[in-house]
N, C-alpha and C. Protein backbone atom coordinates (compact mmCIF):
# COMPACT_ATOMS: atom_id res chain seq x y z
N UNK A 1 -9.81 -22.52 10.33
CA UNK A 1 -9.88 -21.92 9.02
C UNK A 1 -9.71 -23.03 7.99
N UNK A 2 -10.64 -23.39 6.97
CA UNK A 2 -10.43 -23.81 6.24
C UNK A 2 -10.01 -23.93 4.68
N UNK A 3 -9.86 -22.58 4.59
CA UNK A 3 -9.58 -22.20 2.99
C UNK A 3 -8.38 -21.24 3.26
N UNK A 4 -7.06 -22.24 2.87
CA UNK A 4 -5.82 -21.84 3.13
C UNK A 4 -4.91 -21.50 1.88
N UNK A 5 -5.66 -21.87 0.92
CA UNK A 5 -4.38 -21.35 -0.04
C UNK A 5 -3.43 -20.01 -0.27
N UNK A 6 -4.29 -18.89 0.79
CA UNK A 6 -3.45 -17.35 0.74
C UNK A 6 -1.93 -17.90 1.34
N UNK A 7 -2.18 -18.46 2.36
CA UNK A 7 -0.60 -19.10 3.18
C UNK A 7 0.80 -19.76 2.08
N UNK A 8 0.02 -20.53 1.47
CA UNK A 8 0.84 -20.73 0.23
C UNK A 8 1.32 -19.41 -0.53
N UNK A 9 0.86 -18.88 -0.96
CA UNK A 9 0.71 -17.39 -1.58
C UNK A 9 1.53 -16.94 -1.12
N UNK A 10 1.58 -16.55 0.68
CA UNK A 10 2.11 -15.49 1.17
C UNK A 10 3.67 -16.22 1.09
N UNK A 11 3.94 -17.69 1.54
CA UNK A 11 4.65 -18.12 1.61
C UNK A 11 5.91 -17.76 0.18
N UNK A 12 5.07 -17.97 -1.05
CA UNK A 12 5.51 -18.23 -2.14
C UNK A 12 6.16 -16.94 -2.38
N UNK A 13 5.80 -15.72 -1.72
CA UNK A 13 6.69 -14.34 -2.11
C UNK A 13 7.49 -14.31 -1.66
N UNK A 14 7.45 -14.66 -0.26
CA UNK A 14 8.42 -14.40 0.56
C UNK A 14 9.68 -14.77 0.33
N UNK A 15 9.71 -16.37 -0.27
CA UNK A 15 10.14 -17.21 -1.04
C UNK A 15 11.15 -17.11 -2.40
N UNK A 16 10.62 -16.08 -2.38
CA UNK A 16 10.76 -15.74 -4.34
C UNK A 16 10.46 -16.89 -5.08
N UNK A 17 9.54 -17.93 -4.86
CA UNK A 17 9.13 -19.13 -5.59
C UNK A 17 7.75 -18.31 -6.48
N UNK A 18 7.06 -17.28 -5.89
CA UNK A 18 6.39 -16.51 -6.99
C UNK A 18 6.84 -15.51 -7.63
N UNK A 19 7.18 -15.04 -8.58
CA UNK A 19 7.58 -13.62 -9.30
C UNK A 19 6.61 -13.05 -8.85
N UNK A 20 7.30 -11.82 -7.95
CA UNK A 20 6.53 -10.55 -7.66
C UNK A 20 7.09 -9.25 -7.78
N UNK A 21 6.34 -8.55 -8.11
CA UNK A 21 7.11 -6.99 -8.08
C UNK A 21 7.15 -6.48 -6.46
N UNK A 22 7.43 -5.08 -6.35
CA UNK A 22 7.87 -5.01 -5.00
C UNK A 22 6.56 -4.63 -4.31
N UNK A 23 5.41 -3.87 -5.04
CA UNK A 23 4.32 -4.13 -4.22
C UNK A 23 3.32 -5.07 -3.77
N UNK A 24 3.75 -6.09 -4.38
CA UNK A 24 3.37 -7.56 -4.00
C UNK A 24 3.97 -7.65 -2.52
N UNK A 25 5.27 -7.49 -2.69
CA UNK A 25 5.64 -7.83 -1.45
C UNK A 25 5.78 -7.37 -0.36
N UNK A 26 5.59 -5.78 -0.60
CA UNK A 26 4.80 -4.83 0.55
C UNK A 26 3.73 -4.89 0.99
N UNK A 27 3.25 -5.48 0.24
CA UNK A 27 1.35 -6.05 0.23
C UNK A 27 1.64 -7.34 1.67
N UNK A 28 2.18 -8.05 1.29
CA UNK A 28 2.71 -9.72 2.10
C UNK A 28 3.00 -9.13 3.19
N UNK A 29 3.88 -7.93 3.18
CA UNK A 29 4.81 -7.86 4.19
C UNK A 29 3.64 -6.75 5.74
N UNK A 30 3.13 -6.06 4.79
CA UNK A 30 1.99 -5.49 5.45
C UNK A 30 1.07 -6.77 6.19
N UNK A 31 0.39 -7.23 5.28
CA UNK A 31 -0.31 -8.49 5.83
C UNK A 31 -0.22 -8.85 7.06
N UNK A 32 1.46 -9.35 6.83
CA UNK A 32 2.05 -10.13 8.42
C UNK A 32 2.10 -8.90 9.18
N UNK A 33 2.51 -7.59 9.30
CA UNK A 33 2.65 -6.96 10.06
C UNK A 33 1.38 -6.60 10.98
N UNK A 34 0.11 -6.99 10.16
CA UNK A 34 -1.06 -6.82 10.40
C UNK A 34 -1.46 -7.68 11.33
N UNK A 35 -1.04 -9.35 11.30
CA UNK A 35 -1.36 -10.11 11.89
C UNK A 35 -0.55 -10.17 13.05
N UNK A 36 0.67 -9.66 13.58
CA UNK A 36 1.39 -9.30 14.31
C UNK A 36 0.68 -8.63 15.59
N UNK A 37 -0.11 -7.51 15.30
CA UNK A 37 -0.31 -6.41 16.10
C UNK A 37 -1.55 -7.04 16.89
N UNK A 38 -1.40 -6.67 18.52
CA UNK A 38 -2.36 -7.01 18.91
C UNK A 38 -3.71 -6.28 18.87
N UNK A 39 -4.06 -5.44 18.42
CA UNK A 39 -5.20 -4.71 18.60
C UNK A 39 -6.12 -4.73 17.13
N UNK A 40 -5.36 -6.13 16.46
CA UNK A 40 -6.36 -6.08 15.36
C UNK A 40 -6.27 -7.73 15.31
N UNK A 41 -7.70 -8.35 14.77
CA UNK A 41 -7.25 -9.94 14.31
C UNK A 41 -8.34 -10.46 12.93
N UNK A 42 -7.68 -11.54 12.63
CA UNK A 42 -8.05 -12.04 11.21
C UNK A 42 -9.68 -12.90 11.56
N UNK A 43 -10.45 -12.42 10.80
CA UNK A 43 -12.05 -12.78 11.18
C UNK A 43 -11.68 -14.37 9.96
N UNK A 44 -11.73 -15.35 10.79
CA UNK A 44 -11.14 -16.40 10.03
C UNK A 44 -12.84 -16.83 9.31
N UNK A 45 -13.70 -16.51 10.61
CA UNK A 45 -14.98 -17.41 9.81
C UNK A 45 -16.03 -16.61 8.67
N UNK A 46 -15.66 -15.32 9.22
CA UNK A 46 -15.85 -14.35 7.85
C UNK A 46 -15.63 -14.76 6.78
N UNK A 47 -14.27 -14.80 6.48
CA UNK A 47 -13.25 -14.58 5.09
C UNK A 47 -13.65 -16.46 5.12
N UNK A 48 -13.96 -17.47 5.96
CA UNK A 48 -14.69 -18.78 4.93
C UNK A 48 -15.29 -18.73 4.45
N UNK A 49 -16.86 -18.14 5.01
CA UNK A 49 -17.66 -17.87 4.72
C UNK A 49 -17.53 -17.47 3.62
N UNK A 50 -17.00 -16.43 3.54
CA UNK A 50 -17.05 -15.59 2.03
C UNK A 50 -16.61 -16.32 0.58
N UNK A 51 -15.14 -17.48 1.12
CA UNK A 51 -14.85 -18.22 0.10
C UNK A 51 -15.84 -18.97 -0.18
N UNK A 52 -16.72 -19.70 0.89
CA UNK A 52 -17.44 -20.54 0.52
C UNK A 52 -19.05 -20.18 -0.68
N UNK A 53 -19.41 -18.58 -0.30
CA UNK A 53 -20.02 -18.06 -1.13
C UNK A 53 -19.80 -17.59 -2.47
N UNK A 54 -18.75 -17.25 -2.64
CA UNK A 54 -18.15 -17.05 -3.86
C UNK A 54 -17.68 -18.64 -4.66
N UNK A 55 -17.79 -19.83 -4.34
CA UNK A 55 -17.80 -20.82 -4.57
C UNK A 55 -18.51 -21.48 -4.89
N UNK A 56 -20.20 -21.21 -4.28
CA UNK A 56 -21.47 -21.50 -5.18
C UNK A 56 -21.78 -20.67 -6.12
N UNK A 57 -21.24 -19.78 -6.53
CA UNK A 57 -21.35 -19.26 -8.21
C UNK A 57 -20.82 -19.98 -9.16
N UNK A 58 -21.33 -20.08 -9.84
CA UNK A 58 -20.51 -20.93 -11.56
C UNK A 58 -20.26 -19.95 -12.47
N UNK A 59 -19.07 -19.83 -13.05
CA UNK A 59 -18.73 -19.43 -14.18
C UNK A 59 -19.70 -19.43 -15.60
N UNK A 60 -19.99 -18.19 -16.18
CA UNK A 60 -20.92 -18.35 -17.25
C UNK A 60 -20.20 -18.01 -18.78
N UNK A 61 -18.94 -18.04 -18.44
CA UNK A 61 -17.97 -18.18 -20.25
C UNK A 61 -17.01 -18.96 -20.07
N UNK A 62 -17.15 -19.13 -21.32
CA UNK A 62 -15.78 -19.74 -21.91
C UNK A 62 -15.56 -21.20 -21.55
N UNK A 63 -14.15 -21.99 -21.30
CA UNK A 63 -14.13 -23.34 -21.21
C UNK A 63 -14.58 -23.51 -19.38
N UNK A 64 -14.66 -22.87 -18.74
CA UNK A 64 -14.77 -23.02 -17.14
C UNK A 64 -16.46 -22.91 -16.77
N UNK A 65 -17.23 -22.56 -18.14
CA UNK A 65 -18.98 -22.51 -18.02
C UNK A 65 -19.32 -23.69 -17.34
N UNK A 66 -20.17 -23.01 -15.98
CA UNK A 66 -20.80 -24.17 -15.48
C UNK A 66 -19.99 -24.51 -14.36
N UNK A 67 -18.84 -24.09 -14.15
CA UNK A 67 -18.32 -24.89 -12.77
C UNK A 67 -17.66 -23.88 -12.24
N UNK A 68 -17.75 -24.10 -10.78
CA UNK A 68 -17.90 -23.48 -9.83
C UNK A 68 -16.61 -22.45 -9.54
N UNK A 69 -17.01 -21.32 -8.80
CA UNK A 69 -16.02 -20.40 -8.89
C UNK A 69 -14.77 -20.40 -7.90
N UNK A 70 -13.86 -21.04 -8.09
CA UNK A 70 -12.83 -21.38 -6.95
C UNK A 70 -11.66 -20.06 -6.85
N UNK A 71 -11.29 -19.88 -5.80
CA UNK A 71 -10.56 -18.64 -6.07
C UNK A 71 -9.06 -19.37 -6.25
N UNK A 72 -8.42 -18.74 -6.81
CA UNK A 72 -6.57 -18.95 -6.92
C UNK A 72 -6.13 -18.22 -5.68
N UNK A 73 -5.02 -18.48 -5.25
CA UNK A 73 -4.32 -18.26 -4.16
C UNK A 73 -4.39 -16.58 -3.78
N UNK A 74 -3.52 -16.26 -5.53
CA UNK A 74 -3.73 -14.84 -4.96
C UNK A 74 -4.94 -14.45 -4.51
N UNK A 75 -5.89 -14.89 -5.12
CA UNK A 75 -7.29 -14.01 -4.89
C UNK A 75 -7.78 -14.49 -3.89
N UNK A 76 -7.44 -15.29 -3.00
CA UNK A 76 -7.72 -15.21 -1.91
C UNK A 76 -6.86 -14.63 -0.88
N UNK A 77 -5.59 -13.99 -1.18
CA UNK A 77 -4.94 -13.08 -0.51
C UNK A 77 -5.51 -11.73 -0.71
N UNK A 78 -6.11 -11.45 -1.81
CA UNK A 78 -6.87 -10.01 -2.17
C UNK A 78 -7.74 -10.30 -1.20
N UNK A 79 -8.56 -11.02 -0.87
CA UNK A 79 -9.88 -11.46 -0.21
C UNK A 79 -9.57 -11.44 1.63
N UNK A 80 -8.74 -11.96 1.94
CA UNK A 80 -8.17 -12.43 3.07
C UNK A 80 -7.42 -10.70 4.13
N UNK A 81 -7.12 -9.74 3.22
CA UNK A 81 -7.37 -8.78 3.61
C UNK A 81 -8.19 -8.08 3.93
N UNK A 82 -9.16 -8.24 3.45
CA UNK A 82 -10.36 -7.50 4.16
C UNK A 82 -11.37 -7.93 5.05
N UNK A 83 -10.07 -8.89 5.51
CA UNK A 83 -11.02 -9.99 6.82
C UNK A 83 -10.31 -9.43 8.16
N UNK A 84 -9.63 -8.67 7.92
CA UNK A 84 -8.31 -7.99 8.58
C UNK A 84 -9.41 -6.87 9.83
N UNK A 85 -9.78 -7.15 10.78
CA UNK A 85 -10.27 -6.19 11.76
C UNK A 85 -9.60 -5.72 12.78
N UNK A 86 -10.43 -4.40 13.41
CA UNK A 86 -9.94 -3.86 14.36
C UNK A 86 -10.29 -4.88 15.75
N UNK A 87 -9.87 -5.23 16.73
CA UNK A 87 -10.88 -5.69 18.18
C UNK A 87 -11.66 -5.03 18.50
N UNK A 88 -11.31 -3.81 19.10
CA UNK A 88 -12.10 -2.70 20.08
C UNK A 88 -13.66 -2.78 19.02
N UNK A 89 -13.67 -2.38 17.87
CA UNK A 89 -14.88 -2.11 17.22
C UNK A 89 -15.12 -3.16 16.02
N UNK A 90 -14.74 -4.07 15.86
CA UNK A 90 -14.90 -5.12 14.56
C UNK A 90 -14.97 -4.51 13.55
N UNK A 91 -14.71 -3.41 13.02
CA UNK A 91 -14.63 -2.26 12.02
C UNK A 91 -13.00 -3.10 11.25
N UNK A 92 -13.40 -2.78 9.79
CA UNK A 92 -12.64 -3.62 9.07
C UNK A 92 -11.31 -2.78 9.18
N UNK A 93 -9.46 -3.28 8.76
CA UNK A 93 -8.57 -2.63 9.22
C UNK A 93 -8.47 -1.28 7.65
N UNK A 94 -8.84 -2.14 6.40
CA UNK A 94 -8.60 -1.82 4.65
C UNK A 94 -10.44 -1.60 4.50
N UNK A 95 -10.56 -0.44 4.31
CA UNK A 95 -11.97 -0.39 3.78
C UNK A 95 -12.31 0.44 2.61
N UNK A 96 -11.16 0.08 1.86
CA UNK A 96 -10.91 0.14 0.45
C UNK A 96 -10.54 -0.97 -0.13
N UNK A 97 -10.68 -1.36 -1.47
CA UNK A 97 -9.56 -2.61 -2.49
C UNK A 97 -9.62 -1.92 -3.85
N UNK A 98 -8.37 -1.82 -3.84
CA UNK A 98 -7.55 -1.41 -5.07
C UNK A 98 -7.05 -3.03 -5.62
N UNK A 99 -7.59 -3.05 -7.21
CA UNK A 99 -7.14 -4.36 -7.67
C UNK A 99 -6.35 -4.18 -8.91
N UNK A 100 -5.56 -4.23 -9.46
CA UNK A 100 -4.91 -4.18 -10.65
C UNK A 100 -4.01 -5.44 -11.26
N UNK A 101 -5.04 -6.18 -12.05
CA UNK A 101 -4.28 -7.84 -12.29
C UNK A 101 -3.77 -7.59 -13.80
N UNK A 102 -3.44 -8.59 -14.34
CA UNK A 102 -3.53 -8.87 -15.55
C UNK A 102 -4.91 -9.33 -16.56
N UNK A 103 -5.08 -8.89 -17.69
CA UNK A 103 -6.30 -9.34 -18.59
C UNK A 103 -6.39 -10.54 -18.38
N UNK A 104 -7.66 -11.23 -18.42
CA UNK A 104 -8.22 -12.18 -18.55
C UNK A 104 -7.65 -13.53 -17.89
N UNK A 105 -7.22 -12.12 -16.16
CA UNK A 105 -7.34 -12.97 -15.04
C UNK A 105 -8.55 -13.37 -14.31
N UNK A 106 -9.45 -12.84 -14.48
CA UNK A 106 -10.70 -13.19 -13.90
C UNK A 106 -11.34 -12.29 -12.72
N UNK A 107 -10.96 -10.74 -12.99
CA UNK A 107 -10.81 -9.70 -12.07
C UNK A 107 -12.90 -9.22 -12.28
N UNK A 108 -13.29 -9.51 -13.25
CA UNK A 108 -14.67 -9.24 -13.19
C UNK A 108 -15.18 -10.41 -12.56
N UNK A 109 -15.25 -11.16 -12.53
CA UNK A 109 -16.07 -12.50 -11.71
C UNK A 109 -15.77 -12.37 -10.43
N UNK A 110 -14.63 -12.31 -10.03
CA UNK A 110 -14.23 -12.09 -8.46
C UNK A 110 -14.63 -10.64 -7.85
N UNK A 111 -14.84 -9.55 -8.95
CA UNK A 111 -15.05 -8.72 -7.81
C UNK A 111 -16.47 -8.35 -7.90
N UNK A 112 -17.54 -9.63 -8.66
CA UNK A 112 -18.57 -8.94 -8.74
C UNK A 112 -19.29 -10.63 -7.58
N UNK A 113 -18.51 -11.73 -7.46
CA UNK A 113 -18.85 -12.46 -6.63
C UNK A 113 -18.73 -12.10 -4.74
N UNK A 114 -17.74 -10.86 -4.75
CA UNK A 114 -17.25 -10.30 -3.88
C UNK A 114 -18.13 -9.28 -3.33
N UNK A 115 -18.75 -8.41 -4.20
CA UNK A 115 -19.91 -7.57 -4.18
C UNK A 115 -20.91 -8.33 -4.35
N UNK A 116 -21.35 -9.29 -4.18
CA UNK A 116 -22.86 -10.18 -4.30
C UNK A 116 -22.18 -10.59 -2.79
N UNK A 117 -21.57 -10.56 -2.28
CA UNK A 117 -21.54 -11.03 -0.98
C UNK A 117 -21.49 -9.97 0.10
N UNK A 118 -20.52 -9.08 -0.18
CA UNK A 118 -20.37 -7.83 1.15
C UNK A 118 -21.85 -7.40 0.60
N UNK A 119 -22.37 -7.10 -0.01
CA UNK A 119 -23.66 -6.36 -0.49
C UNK A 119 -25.23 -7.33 0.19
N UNK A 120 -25.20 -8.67 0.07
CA UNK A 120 -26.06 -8.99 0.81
C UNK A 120 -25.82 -10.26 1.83
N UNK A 121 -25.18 -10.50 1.99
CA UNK A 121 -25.10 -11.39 2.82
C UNK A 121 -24.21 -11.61 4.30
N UNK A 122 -23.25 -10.32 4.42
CA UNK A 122 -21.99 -9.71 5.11
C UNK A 122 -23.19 -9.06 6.74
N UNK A 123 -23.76 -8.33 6.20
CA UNK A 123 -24.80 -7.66 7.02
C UNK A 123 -24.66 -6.48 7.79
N UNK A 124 -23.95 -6.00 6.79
CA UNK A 124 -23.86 -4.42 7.12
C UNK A 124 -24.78 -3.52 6.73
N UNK A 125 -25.04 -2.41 7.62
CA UNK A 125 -26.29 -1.93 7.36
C UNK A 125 -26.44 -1.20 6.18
N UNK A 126 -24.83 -0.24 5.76
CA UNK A 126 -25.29 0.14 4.29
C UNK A 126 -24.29 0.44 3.65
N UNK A 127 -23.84 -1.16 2.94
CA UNK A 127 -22.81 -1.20 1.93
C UNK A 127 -22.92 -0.41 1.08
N UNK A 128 -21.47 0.28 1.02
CA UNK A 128 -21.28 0.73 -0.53
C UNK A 128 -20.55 0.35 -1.38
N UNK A 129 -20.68 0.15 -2.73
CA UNK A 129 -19.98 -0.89 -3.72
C UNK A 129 -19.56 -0.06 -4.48
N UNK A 130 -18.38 0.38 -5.11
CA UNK A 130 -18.44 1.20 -6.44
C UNK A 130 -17.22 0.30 -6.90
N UNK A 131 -17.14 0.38 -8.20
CA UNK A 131 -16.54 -0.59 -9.55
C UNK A 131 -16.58 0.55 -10.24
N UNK A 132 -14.90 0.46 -10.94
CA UNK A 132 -14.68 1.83 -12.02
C UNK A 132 -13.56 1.06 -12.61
N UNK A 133 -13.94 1.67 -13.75
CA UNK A 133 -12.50 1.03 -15.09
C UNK A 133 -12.16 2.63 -15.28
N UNK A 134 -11.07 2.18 -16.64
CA UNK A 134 -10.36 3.87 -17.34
C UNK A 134 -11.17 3.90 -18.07
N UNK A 135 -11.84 3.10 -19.14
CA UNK A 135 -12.20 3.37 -20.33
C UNK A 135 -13.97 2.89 -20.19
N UNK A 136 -14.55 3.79 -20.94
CA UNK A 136 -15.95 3.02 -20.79
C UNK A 136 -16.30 2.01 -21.79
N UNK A 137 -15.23 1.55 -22.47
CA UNK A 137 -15.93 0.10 -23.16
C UNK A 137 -15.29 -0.74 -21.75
N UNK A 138 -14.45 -0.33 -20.79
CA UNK A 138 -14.92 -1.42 -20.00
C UNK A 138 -15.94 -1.64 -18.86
């Protein structure tokens, strides 16, 4: 595996070296429990893959226009979950994502680089994508 920064991440809660609320750390704590169990394992070349695709996109605002889309730790712990499979059937373990960040964390670029990837390039026969805000100016 080459795109490790979730480990830092996970590390950093555990830690209390990141401020987290407590579903952060039910989130972490799930994770490991996930990776624990034998009847499920982490699709390591998937979830590269995926960083590495979401990495040839470039940013098109603001001071980051033009260069390339790198994920932050957390967001590759958002990401790194849904690499999370069953064995018996390679059927994913979370086949939902619930995201709730802060403004003008960068929650539209990631989850629409995220959906340009499970949508064509993942190769499932028939993704479904849905994206919903509260308000319709968003």
């Amino acid at each position: 595996m080459k795109h490790t920064k979730w480990r830092d991440y996970v590390k950093g809660i555990k830690e209390g070296l990141i401020p987290s609320c407590t579903l952060i750390k039910q989130a972490v704590s799930r994770f490991e429990t996930f990776l624990d169990r034998d009847d499920i394992y982490l699709d390591e070349k998937g979830f590269d893959d995926c960083v590495d695709f979401i990495a040839t996109i470039k940013h098109f605002l603001g001071k980051s226009a033009g260069k390339p889309f790198i994920l932050e730790p957390f967001q590759e712990f958002i990401l790194i979950n849904l690499f999370l499979k069953y064995k018996a059937t390679k059927f994913r373990v979370a086949t939902e994502l619930y995201i709730q960040v802060a403004r003008k964390a960068g929650k539209d670029a990631f989850m629409a680089a995220l959906a340009l990837y499970l949508m064509v390039l993942e190769g499932e026969a028939s993704p479904e994508i849905v994206c919903a805000a509260n308000s319709t100016d968003q």
